[in-house]
C-alpha atoms as a PDB file:
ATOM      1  CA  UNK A   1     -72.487  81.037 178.764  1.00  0.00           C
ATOM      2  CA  UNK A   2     -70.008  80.593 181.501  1.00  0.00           C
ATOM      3  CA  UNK A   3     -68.226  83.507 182.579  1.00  0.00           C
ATOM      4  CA  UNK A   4     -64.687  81.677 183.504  1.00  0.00           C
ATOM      5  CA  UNK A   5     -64.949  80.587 180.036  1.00  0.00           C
ATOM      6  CA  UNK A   6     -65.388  84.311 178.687  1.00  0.00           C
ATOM      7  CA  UNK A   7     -63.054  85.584 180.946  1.00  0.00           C
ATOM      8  CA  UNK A   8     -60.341  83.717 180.124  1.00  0.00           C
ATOM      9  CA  UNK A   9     -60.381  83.883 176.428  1.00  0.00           C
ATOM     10  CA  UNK A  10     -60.763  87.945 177.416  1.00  0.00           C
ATOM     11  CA  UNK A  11     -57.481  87.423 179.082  1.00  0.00           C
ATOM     12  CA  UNK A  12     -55.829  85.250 176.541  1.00  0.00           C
ATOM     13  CA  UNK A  13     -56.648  87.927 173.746  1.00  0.00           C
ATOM     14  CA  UNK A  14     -55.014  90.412 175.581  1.00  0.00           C
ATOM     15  CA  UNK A  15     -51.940  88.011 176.026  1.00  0.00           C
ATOM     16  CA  UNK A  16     -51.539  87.468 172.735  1.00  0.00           C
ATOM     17  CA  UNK A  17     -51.807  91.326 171.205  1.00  0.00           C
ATOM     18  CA  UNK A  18     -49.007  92.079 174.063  1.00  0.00           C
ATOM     19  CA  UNK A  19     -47.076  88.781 172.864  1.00  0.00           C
ATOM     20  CA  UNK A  20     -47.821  89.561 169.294  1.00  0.00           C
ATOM     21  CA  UNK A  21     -46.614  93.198 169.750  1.00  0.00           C
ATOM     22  CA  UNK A  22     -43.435  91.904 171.349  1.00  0.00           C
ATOM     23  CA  UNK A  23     -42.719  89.361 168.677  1.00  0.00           C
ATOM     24  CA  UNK A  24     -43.065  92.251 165.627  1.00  0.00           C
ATOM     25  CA  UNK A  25     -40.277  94.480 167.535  1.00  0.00           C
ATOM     26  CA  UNK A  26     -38.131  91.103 168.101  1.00  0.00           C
ATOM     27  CA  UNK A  27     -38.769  90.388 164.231  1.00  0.00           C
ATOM     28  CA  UNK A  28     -37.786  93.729 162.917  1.00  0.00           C
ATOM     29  CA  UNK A  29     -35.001  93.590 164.981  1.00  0.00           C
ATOM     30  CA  UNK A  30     -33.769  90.466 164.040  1.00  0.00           C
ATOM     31  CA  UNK A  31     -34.308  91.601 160.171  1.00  0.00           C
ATOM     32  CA  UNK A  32     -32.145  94.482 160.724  1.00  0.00           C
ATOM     33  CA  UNK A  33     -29.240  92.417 162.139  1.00  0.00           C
ATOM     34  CA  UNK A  34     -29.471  90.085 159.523  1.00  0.00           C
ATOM     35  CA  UNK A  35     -29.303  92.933 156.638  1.00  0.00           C
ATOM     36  CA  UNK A  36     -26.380  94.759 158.908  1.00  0.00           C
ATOM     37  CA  UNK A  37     -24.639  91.161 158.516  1.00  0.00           C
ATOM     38  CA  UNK A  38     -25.569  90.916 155.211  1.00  0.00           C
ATOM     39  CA  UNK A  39     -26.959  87.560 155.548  1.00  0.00           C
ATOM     40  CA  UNK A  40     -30.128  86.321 153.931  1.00  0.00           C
ATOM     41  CA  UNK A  41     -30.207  83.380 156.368  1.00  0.00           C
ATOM     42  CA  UNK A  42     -29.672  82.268 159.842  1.00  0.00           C
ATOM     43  CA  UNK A  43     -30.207  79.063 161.167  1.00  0.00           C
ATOM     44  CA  UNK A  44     -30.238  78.101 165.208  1.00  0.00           C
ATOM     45  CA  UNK A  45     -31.227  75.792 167.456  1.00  0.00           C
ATOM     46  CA  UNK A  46     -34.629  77.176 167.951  1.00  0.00           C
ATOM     47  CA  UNK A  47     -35.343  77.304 163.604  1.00  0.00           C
ATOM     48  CA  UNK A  48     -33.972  79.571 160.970  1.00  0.00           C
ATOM     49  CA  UNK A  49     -34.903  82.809 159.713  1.00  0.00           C
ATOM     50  CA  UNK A  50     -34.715  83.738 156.054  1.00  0.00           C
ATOM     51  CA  UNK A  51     -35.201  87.217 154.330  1.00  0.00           C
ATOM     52  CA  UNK A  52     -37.680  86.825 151.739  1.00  0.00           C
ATOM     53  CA  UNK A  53     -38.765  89.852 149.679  1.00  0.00           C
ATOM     54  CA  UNK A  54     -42.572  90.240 148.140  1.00  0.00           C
ATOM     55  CA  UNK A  55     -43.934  92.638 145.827  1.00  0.00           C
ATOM     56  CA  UNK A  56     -45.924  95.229 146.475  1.00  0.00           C
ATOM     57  CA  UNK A  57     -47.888  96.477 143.260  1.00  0.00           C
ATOM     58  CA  UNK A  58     -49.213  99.713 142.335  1.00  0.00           C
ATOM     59  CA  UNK A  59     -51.424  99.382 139.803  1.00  0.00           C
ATOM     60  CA  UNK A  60     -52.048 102.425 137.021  1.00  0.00           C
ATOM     61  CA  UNK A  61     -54.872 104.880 137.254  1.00  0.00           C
ATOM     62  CA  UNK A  62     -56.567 103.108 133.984  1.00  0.00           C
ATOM     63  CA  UNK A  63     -57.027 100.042 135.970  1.00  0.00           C
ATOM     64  CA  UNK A  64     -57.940 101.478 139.588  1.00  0.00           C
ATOM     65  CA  UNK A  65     -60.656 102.929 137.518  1.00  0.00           C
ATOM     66  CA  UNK A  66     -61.993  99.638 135.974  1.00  0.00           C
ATOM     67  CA  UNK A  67     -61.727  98.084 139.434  1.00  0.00           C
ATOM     68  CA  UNK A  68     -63.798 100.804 140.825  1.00  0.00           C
ATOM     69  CA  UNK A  69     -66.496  99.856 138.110  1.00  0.00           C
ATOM     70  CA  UNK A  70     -66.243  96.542 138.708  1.00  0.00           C
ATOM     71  CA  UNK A  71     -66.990  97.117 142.751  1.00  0.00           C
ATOM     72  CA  UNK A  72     -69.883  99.765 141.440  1.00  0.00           C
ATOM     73  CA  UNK A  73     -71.389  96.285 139.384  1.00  0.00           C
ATOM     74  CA  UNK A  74     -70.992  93.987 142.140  1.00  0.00           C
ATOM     75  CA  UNK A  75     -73.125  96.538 144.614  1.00  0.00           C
ATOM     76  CA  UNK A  76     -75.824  96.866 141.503  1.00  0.00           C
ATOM     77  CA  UNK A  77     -75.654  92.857 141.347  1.00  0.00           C
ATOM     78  CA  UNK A  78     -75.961  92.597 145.225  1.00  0.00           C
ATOM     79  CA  UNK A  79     -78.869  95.049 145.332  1.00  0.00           C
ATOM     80  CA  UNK A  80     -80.719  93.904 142.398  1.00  0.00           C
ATOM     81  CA  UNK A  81     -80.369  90.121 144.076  1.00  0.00           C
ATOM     82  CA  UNK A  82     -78.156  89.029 141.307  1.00  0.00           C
ATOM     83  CA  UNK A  83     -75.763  88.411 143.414  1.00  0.00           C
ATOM     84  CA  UNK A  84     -75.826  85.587 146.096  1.00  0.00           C
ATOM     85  CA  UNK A  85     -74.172  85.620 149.242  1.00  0.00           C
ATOM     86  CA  UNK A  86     -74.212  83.044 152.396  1.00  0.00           C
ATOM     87  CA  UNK A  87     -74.501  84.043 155.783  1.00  0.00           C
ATOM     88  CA  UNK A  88     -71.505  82.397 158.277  1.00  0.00           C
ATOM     89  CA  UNK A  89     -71.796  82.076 161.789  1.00  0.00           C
ATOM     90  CA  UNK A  90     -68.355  83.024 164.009  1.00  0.00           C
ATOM     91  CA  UNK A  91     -67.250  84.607 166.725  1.00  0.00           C
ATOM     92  CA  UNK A  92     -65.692  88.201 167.237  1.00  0.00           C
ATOM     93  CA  UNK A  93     -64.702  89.374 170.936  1.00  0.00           C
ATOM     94  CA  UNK A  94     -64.025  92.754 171.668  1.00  0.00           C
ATOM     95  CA  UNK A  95     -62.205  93.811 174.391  1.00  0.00           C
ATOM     96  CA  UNK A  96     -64.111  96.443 177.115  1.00  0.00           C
ATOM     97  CA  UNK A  97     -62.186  99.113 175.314  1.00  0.00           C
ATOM     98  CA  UNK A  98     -63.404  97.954 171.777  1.00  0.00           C
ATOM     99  CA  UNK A  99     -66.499  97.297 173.014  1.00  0.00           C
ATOM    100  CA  UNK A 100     -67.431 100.767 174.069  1.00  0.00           C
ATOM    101  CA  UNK A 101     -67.013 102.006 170.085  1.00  0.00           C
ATOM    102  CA  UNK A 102     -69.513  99.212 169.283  1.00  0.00           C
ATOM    103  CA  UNK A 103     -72.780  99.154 168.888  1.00  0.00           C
ATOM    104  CA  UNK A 104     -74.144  96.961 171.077  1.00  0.00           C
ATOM    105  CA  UNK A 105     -77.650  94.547 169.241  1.00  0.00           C
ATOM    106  CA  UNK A 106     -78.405  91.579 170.618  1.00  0.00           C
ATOM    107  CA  UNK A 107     -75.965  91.547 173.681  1.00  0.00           C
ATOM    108  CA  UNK A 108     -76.614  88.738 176.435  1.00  0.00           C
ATOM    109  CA  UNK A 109     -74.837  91.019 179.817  1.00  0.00           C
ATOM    110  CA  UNK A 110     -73.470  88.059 181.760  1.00  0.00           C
END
């Protein structure tokens, strides 16, 4: 593997948590001036933003229950072999930080 190649997307990760970060507080911001102005749109020349609301459910104890039996059956199903899966290939990079609270199996040191 080429190290330029591993460093960079290193650094690029890093850009984009920091950039990331950045846009949530500019997005939160921006939600809070629209409520203030008691818009639910805004439109400029860079695109508009629009408050949308979602729900969020809470389910009742009677089915948390039933969907904690049905993750008990799916563990019986994957143990007995009744269950298939299908192993995927990708690619997960951890940072030197995140890498020290990983185990580290099969690692290539470049």
């Amino acid at each position: 593997m080429n190290k330029e190649d591993i460093k960079e997307y290193a650094d690029l990760e890093l850009q984009k948590k920091v950039l990331e970060a950045r846009q949530e507080e500019i997005k939160s911001l921006l939600l809070s001036q629209l409520i203030e102005l008691k818009a639910d749109k805004v439109e400029s020349d860079f695109g508009s933003f629009k408050i949308v609301e979602r729900n969020s459910w809470k389910y009742s104890e009677a089915v948390r229950k039933i969907e904690s039996q049905v993750k008990d059956l799916k563990k019986v199903e994957e143990l007995s072999g009744e269950a298939t899966s299908e192993k995927k290939k990708s690619l997960t990079f951890y940072s030197i930080k995140e890498k020290a609270k990983e185990e580290e199996t099969n690692t290539l040191k470049i």
